[in-house]
C-alpha atoms as a PDB file:
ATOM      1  CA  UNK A   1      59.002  -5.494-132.022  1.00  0.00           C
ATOM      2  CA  UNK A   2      58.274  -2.689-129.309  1.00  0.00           C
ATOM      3  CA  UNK A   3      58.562  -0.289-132.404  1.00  0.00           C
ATOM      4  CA  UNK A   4      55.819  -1.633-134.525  1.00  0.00           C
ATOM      5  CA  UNK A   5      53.941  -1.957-131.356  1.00  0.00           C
ATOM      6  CA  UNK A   6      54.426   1.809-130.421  1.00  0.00           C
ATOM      7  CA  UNK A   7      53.858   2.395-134.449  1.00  0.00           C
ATOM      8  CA  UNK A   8      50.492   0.606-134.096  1.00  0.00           C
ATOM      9  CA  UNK A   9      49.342   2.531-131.126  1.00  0.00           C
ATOM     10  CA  UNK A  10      50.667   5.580-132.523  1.00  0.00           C
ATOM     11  CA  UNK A  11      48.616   4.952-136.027  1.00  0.00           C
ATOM     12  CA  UNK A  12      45.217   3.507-134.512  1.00  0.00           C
ATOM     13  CA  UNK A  13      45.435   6.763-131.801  1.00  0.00           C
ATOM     14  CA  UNK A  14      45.985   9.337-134.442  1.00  0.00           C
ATOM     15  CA  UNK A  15      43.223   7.728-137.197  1.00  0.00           C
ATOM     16  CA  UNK A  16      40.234   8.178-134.607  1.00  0.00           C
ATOM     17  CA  UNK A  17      40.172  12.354-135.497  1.00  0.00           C
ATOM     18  CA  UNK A  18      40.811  11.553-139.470  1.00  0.00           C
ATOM     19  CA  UNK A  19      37.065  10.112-139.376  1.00  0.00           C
ATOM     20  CA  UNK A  20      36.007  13.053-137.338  1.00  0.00           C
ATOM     21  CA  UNK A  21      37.765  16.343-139.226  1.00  0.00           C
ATOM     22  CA  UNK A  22      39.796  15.580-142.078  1.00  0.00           C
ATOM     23  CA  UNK A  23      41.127  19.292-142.518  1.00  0.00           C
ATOM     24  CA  UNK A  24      41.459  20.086-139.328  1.00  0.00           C
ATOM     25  CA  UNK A  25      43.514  17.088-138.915  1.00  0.00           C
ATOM     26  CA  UNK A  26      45.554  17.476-141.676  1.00  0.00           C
ATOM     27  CA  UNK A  27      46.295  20.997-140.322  1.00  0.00           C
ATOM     28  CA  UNK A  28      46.808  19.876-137.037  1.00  0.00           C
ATOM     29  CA  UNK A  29      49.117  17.343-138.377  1.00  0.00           C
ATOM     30  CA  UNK A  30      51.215  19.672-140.300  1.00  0.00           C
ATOM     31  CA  UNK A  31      51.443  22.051-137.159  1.00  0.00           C
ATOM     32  CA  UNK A  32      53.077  19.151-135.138  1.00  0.00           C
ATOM     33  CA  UNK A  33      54.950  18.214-138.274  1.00  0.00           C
ATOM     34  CA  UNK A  34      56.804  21.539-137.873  1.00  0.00           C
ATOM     35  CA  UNK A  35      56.587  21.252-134.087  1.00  0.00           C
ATOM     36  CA  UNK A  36      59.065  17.845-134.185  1.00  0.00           C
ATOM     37  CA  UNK A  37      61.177  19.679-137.008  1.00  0.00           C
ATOM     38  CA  UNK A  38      61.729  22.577-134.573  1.00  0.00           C
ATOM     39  CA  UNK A  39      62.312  19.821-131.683  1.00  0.00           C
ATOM     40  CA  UNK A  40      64.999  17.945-133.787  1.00  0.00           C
ATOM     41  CA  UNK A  41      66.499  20.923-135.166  1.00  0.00           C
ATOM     42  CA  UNK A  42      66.758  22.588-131.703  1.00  0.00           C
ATOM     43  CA  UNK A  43      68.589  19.809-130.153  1.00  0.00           C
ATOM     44  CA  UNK A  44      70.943  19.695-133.064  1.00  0.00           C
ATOM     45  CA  UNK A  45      72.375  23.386-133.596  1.00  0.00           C
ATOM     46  CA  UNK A  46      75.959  22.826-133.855  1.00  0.00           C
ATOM     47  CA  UNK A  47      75.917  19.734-136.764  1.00  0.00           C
ATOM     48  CA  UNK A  48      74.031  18.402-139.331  1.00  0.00           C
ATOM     49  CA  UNK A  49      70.217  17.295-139.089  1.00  0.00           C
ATOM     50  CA  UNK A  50      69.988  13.578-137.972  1.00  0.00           C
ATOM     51  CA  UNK A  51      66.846  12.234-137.536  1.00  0.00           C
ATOM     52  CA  UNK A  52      66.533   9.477-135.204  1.00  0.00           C
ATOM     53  CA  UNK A  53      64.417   6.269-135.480  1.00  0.00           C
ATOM     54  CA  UNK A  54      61.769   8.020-133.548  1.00  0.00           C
ATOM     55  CA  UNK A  55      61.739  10.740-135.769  1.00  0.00           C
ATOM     56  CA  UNK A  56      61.531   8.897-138.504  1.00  0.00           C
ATOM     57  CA  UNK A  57      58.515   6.954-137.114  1.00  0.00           C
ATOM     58  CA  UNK A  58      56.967  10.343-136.058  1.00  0.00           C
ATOM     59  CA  UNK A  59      56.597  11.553-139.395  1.00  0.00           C
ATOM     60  CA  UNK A  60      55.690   8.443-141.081  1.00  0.00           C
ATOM     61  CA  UNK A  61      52.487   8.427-138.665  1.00  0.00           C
ATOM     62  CA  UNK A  62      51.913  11.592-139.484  1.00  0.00           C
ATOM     63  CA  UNK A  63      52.049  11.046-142.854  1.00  0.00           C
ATOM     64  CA  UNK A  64      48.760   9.036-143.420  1.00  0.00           C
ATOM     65  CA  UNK A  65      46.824  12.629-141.600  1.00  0.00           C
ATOM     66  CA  UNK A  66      48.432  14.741-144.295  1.00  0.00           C
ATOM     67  CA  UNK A  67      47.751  14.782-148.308  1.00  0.00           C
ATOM     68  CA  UNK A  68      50.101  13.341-150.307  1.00  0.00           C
ATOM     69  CA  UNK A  69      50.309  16.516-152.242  1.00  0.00           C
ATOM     70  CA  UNK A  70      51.462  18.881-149.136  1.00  0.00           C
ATOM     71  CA  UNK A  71      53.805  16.728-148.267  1.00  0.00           C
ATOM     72  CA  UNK A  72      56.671  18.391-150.144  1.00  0.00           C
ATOM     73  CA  UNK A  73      56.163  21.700-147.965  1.00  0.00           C
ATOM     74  CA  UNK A  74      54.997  20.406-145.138  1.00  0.00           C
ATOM     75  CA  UNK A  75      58.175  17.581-144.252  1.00  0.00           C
ATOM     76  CA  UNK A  76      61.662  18.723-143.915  1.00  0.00           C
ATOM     77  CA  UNK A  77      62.568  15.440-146.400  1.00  0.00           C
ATOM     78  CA  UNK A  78      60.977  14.944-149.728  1.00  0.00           C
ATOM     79  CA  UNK A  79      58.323  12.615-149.742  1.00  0.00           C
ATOM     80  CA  UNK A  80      60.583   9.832-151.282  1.00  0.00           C
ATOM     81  CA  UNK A  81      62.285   9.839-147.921  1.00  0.00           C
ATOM     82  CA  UNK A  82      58.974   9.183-145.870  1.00  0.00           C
ATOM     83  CA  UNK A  83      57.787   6.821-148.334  1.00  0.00           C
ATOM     84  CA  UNK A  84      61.117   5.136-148.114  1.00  0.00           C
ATOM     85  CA  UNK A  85      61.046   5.468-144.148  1.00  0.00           C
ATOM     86  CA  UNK A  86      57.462   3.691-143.919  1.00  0.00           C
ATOM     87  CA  UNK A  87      58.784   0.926-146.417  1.00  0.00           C
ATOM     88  CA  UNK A  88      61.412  -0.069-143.722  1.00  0.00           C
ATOM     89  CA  UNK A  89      59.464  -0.061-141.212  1.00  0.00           C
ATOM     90  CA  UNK A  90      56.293  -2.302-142.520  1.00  0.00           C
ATOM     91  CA  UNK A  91      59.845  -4.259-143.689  1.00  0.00           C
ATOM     92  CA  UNK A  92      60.963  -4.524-140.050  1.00  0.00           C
ATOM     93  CA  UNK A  93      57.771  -5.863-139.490  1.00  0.00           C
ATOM     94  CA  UNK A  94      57.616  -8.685-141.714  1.00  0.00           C
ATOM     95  CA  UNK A  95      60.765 -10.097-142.198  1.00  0.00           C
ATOM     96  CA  UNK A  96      60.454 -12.625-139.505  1.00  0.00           C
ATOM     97  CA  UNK A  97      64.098 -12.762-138.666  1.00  0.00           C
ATOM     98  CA  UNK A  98      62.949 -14.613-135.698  1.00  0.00           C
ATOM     99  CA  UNK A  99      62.121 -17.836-137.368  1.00  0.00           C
ATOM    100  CA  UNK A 100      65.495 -18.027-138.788  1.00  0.00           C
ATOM    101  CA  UNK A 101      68.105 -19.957-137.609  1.00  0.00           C
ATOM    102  CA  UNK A 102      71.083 -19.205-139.542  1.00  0.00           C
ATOM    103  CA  UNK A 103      71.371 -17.176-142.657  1.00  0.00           C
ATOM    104  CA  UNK A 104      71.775 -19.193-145.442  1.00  0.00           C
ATOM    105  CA  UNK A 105      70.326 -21.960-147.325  1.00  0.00           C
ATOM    106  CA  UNK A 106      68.774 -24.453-145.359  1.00  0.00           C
ATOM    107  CA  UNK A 107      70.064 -28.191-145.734  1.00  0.00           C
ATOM    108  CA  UNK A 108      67.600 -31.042-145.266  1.00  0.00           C
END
């Protein structure tokens, strides 16, 4: 729940400049794109690259400032991946796992 809320600020801060400057945006955008690339990778120089739930959200956010078609060189994951990222997380959102009870089928 505090994720969707931070993913709702997050969204509704960074859409106020897309009505303002579109390409400047977008540019900004990539350039902090990179930025959290550099970030992650920095922190993780003796393994593999694993990106965290927050960088996941991160560059889902960012996603909606940058066109679809620079995605592939500006994300260090192929769009599918971001796509797929945002898809779990609107999923999080609605599967209200809170009103269930108990998994299963419900007996009257």
């Amino acid at each position: 729940m505090i994720v969707s809320l931070v993913y709702r600020v997050t969204m509704k801060l960074l859409s106020v400049p897309v009505l303002l400057l579109r390409r400047q945006v977008a540019k900004d955008a990539e350039l902090l794109v990179l930025r959290h690339e550099n970030a992650v990778l920095c922190r993780q120089l003796a393994g593999p690259v694993r990106y965290e739930s927050a960088d996941r959200l991160w560059f889902a956010a960012l996603s909606s400032l940058i066109p679809r078609r620079r995605w592939a060189q500006v994300f260090p994951v192929t769009p599918g991946t971001v796509l797929a990222w945002h898809r779990r997380l609107v999923a999080r959102r609605w599967d209200f796992s809170w009103r269930r009870s108990r998994p299963g089928r419900q007996h009257e």
